[in-house]
PDB file of N, CA and C in Angstrom:
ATOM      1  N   UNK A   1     -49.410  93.068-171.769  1.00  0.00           N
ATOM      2  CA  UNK A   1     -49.559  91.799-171.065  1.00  0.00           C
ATOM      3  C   UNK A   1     -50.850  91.816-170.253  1.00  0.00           C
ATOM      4  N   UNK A   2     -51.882  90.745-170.615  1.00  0.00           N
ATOM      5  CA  UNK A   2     -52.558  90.827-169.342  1.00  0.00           C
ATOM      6  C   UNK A   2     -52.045  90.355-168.590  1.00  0.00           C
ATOM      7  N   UNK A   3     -53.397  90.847-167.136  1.00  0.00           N
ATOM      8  CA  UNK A   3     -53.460  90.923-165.389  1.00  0.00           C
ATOM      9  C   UNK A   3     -53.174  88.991-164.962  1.00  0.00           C
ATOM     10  N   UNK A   4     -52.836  88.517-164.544  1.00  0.00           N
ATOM     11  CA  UNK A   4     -53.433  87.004-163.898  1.00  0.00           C
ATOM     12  C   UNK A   4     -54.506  87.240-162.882  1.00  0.00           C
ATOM     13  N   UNK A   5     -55.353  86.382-163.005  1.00  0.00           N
ATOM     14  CA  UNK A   5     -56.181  86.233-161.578  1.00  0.00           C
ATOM     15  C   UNK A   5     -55.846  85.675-160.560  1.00  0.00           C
ATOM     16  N   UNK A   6     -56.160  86.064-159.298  1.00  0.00           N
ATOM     17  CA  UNK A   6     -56.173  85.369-158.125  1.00  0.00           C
ATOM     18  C   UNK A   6     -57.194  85.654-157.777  1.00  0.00           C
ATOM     19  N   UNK A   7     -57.706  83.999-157.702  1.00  0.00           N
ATOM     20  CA  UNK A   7     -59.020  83.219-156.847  1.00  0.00           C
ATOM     21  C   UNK A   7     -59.025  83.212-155.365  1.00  0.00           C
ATOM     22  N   UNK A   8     -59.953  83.243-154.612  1.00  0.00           N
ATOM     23  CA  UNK A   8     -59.763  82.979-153.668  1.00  0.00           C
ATOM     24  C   UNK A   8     -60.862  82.813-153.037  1.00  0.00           C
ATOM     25  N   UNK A   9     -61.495  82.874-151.292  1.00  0.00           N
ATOM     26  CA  UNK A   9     -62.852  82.418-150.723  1.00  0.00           C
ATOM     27  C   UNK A   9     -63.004  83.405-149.946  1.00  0.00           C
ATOM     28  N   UNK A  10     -61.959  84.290-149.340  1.00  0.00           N
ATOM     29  CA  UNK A  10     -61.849  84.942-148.152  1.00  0.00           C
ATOM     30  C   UNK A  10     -61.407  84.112-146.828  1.00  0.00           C
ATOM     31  N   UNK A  11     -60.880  83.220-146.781  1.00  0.00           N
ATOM     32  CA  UNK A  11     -60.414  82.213-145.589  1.00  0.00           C
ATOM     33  C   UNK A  11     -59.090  83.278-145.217  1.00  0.00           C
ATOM     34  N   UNK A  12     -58.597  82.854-144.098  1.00  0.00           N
ATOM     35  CA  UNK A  12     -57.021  83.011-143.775  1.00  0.00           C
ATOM     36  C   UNK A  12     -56.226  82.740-144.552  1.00  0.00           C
ATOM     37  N   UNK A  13     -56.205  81.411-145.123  1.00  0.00           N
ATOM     38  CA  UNK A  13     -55.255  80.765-145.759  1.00  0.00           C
ATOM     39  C   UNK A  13     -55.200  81.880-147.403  1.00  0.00           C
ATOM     40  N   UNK A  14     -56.384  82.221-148.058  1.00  0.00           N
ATOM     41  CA  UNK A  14     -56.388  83.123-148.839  1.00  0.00           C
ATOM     42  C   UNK A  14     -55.987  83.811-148.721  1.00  0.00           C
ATOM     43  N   UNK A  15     -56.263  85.022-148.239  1.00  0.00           N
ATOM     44  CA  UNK A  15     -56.053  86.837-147.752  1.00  0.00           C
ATOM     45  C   UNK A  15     -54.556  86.135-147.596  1.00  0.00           C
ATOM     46  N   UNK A  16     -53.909  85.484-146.854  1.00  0.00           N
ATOM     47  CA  UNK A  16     -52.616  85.671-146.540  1.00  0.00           C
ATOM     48  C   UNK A  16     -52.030  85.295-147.715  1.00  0.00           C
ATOM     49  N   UNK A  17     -52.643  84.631-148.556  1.00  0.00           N
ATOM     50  CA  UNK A  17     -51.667  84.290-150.117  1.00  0.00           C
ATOM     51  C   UNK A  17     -51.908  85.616-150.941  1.00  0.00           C
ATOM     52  N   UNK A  18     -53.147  86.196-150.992  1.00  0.00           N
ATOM     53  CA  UNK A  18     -53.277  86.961-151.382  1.00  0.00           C
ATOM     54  C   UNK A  18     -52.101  88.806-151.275  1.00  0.00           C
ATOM     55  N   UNK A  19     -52.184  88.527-150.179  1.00  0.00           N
ATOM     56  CA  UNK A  19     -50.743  89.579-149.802  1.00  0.00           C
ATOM     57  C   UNK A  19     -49.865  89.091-150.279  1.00  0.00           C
ATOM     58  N   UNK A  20     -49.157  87.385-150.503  1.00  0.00           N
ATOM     59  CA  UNK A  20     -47.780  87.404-150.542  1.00  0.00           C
ATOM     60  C   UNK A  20     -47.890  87.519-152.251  1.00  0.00           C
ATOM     61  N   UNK A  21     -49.410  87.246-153.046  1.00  0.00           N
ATOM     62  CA  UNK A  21     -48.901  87.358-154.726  1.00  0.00           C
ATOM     63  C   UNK A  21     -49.323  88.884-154.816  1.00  0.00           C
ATOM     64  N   UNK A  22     -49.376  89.502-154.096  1.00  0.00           N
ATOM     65  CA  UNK A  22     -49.439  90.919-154.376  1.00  0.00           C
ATOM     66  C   UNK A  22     -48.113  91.385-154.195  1.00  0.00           C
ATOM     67  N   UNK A  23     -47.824  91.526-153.182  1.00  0.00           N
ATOM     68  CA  UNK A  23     -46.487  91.639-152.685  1.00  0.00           C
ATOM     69  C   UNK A  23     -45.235  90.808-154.188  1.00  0.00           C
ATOM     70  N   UNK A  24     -44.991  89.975-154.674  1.00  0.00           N
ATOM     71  CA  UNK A  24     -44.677  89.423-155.912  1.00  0.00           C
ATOM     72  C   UNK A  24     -44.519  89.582-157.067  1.00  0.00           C
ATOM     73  N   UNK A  25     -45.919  90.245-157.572  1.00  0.00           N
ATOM     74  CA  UNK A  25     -46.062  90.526-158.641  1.00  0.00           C
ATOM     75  C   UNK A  25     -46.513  91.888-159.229  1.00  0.00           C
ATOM     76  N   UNK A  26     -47.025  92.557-157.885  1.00  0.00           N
ATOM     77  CA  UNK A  26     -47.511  93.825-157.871  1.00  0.00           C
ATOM     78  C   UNK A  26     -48.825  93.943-158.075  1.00  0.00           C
ATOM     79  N   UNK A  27     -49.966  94.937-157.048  1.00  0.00           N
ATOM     80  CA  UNK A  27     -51.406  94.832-157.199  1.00  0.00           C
ATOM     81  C   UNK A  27     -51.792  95.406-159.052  1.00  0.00           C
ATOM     82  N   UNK A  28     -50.655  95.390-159.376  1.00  0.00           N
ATOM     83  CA  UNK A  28     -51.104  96.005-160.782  1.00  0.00           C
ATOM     84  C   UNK A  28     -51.182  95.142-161.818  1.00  0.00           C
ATOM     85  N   UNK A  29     -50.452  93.884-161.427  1.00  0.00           N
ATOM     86  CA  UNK A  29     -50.407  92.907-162.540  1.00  0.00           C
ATOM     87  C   UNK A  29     -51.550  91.792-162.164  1.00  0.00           C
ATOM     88  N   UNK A  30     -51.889  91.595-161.469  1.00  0.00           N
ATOM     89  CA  UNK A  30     -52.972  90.902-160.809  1.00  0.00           C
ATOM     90  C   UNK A  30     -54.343  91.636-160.054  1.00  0.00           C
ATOM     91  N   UNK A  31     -55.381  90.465-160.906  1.00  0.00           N
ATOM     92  CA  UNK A  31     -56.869  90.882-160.437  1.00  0.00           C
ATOM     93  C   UNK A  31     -57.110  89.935-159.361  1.00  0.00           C
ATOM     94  N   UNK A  32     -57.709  90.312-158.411  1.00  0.00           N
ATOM     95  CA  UNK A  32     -58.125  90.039-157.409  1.00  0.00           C
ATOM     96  C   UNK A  32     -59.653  89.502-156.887  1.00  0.00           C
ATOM     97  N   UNK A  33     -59.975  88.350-157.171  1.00  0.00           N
ATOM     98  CA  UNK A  33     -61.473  87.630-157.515  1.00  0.00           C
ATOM     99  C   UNK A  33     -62.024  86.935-156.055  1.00  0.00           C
ATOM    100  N   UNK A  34     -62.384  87.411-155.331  1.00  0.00           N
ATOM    101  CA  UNK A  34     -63.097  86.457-153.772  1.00  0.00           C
ATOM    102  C   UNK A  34     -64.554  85.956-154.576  1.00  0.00           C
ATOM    103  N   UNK A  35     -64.017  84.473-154.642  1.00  0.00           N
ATOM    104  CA  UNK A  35     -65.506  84.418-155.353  1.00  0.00           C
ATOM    105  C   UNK A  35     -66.627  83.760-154.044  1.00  0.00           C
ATOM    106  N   UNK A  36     -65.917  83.379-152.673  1.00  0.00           N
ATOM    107  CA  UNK A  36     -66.803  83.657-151.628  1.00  0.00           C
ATOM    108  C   UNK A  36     -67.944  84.892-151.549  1.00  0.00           C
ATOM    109  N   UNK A  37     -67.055  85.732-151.894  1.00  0.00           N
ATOM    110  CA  UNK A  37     -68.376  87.027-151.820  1.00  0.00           C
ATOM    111  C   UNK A  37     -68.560  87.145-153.518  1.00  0.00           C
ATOM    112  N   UNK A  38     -68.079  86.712-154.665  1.00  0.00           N
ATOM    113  CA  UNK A  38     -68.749  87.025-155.982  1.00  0.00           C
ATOM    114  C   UNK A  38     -69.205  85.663-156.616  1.00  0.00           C
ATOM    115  N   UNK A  39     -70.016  85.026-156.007  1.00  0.00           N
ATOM    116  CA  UNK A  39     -70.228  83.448-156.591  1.00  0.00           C
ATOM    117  C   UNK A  39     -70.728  83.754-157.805  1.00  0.00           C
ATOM    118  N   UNK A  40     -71.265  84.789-158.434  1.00  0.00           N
ATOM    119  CA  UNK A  40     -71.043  84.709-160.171  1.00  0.00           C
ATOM    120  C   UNK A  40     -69.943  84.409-161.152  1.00  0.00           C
ATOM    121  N   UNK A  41     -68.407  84.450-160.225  1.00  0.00           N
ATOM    122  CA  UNK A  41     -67.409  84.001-161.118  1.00  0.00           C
ATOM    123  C   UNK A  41     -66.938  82.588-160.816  1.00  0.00           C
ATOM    124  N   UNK A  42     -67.657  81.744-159.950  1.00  0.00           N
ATOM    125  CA  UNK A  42     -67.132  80.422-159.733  1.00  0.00           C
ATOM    126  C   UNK A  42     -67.238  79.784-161.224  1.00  0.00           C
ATOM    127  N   UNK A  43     -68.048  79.785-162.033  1.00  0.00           N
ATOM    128  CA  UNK A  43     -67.986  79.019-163.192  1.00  0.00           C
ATOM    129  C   UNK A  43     -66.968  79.606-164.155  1.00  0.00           C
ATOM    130  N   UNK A  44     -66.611  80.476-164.188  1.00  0.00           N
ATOM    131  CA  UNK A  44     -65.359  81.148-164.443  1.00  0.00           C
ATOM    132  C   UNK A  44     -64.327  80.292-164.138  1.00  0.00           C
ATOM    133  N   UNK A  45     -63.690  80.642-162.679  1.00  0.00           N
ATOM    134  CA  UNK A  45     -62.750  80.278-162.295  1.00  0.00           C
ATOM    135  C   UNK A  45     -62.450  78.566-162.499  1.00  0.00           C
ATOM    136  N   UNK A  46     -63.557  78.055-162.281  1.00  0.00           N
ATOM    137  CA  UNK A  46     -63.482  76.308-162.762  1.00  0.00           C
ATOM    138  C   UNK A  46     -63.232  76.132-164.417  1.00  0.00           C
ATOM    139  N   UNK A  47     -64.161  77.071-164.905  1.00  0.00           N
ATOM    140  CA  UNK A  47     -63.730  76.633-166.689  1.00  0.00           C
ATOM    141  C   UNK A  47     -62.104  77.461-166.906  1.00  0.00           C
ATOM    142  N   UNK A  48     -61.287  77.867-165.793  1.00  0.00           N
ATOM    143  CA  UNK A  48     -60.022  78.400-166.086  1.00  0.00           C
ATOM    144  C   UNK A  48     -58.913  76.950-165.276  1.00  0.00           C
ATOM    145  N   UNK A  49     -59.537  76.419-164.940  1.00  0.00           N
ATOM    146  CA  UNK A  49     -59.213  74.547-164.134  1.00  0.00           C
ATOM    147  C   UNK A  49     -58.938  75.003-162.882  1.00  0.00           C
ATOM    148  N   UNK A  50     -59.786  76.156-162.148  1.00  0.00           N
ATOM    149  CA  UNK A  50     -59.072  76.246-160.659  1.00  0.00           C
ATOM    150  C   UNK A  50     -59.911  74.798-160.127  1.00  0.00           C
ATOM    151  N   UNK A  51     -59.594  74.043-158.972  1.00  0.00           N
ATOM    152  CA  UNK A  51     -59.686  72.684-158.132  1.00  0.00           C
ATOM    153  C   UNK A  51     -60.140  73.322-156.974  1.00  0.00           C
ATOM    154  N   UNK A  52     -59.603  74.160-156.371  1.00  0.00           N
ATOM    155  CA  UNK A  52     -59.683  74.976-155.042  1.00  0.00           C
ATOM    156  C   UNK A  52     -58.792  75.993-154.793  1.00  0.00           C
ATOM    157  N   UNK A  53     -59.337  77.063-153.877  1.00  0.00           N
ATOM    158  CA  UNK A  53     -58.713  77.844-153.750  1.00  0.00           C
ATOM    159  C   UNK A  53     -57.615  78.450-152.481  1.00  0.00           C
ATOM    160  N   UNK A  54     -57.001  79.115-152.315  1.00  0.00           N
ATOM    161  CA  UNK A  54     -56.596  79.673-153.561  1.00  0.00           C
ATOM    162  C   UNK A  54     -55.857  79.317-154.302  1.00  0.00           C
ATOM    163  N   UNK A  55     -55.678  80.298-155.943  1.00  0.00           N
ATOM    164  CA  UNK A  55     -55.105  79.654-156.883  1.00  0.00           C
ATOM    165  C   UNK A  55     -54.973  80.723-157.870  1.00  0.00           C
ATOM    166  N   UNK A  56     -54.058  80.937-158.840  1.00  0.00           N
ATOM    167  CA  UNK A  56     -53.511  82.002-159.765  1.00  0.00           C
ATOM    168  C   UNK A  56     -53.679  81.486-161.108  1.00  0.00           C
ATOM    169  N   UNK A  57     -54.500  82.452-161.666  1.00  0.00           N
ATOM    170  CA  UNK A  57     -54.364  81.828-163.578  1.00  0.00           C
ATOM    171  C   UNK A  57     -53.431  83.192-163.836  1.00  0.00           C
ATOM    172  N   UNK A  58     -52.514  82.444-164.830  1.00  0.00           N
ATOM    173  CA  UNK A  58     -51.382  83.365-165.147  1.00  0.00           C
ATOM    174  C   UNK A  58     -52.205  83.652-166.563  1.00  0.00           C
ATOM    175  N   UNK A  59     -51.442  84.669-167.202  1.00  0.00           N
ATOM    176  CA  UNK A  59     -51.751  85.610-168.729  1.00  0.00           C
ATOM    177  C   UNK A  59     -51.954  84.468-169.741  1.00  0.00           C
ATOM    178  N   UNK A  60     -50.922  83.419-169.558  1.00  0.00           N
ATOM    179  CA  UNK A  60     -50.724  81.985-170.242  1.00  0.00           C
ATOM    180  C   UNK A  60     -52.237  81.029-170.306  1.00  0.00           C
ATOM    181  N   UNK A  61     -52.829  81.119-169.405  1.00  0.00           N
ATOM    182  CA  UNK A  61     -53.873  80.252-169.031  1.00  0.00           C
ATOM    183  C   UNK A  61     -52.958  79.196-168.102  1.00  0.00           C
ATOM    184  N   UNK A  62     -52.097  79.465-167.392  1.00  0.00           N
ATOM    185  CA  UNK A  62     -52.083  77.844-166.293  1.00  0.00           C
ATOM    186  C   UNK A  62     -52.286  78.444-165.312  1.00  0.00           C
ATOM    187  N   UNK A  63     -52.950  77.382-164.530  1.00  0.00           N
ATOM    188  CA  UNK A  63     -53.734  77.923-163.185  1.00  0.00           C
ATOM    189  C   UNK A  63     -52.546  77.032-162.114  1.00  0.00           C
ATOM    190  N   UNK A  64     -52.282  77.875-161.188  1.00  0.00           N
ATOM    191  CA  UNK A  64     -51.120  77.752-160.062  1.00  0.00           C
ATOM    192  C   UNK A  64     -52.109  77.265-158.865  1.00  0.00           C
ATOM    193  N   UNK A  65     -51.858  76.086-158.264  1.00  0.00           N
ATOM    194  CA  UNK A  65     -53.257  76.015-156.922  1.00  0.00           C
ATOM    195  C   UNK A  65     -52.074  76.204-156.062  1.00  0.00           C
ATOM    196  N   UNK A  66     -52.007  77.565-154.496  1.00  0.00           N
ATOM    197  CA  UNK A  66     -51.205  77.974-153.894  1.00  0.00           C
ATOM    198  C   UNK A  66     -51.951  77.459-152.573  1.00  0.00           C
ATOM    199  N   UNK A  67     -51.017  76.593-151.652  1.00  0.00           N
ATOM    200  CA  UNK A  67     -51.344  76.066-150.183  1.00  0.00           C
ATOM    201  C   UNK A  67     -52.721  75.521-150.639  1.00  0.00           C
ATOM    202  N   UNK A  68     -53.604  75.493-149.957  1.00  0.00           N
ATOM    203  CA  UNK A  68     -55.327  74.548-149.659  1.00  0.00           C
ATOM    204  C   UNK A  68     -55.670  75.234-148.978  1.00  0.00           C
ATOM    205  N   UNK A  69     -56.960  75.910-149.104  1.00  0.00           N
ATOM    206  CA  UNK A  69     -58.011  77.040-148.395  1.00  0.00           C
ATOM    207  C   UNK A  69     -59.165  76.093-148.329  1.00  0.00           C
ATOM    208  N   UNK A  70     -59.759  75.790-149.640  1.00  0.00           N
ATOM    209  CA  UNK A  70     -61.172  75.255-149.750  1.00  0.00           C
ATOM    210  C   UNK A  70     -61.160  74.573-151.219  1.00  0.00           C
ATOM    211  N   UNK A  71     -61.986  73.502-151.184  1.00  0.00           N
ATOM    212  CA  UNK A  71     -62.299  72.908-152.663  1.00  0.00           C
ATOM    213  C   UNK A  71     -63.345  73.775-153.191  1.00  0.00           C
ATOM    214  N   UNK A  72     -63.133  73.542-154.709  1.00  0.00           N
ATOM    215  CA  UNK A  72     -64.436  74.586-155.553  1.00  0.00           C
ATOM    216  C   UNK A  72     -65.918  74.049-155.007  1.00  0.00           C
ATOM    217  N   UNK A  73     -66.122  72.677-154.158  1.00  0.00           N
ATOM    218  CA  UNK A  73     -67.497  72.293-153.886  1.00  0.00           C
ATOM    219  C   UNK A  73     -67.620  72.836-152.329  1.00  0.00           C
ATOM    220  N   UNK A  74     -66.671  73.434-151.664  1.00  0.00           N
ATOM    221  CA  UNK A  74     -66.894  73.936-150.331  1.00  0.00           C
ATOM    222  C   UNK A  74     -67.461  74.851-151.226  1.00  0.00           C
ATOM    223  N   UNK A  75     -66.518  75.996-151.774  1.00  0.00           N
ATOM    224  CA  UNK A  75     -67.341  77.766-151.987  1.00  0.00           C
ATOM    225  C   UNK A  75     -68.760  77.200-152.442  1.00  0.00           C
ATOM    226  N   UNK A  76     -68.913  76.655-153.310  1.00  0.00           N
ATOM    227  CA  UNK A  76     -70.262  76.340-154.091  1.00  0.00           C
ATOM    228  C   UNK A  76     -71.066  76.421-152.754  1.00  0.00           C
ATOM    229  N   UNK A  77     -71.093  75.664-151.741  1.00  0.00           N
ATOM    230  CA  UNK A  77     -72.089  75.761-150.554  1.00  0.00           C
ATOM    231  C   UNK A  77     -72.340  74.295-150.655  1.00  0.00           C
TER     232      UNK A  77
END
């Protein structure tokens, strides 16, 4: 099975989702993407339909948007 991703910016609202889908699913089944600090994967994460983050693409391809951190045009700058 693949990993799912989790997107995220580094906000509060992230990091704290980020613990609870770790905590969930286990740091082993999920990759872990701050594209605040890796803006090379924002075009990634948008051609996977993330809107804002944070947000989970499962093995399936559906992308989960969890609480409201930031829209994909905040990270962009």
């Amino acid at each position: 099975m693949s990993k799912s991703i989790f997107y995220h910016a580094g906000c509060s609202v992230c990091v704290s989702a980020e613990h609870d889908i770790i905590n969930l699913v286990g740091a082993e089944n999920v990759e872990i993407v701050n594209i605040g600090e890796n803006k090379a994967r924002i075009k990634e994460a948008e051609n996977a339909g993330v809107k804002s983050v944070p947000a989970l693409v499962t093995p399936n391809g559906n992308t989960l948007h969890i609480n409201f951190g930031a829209s994909m045009s905040d990270v962009k700058g």
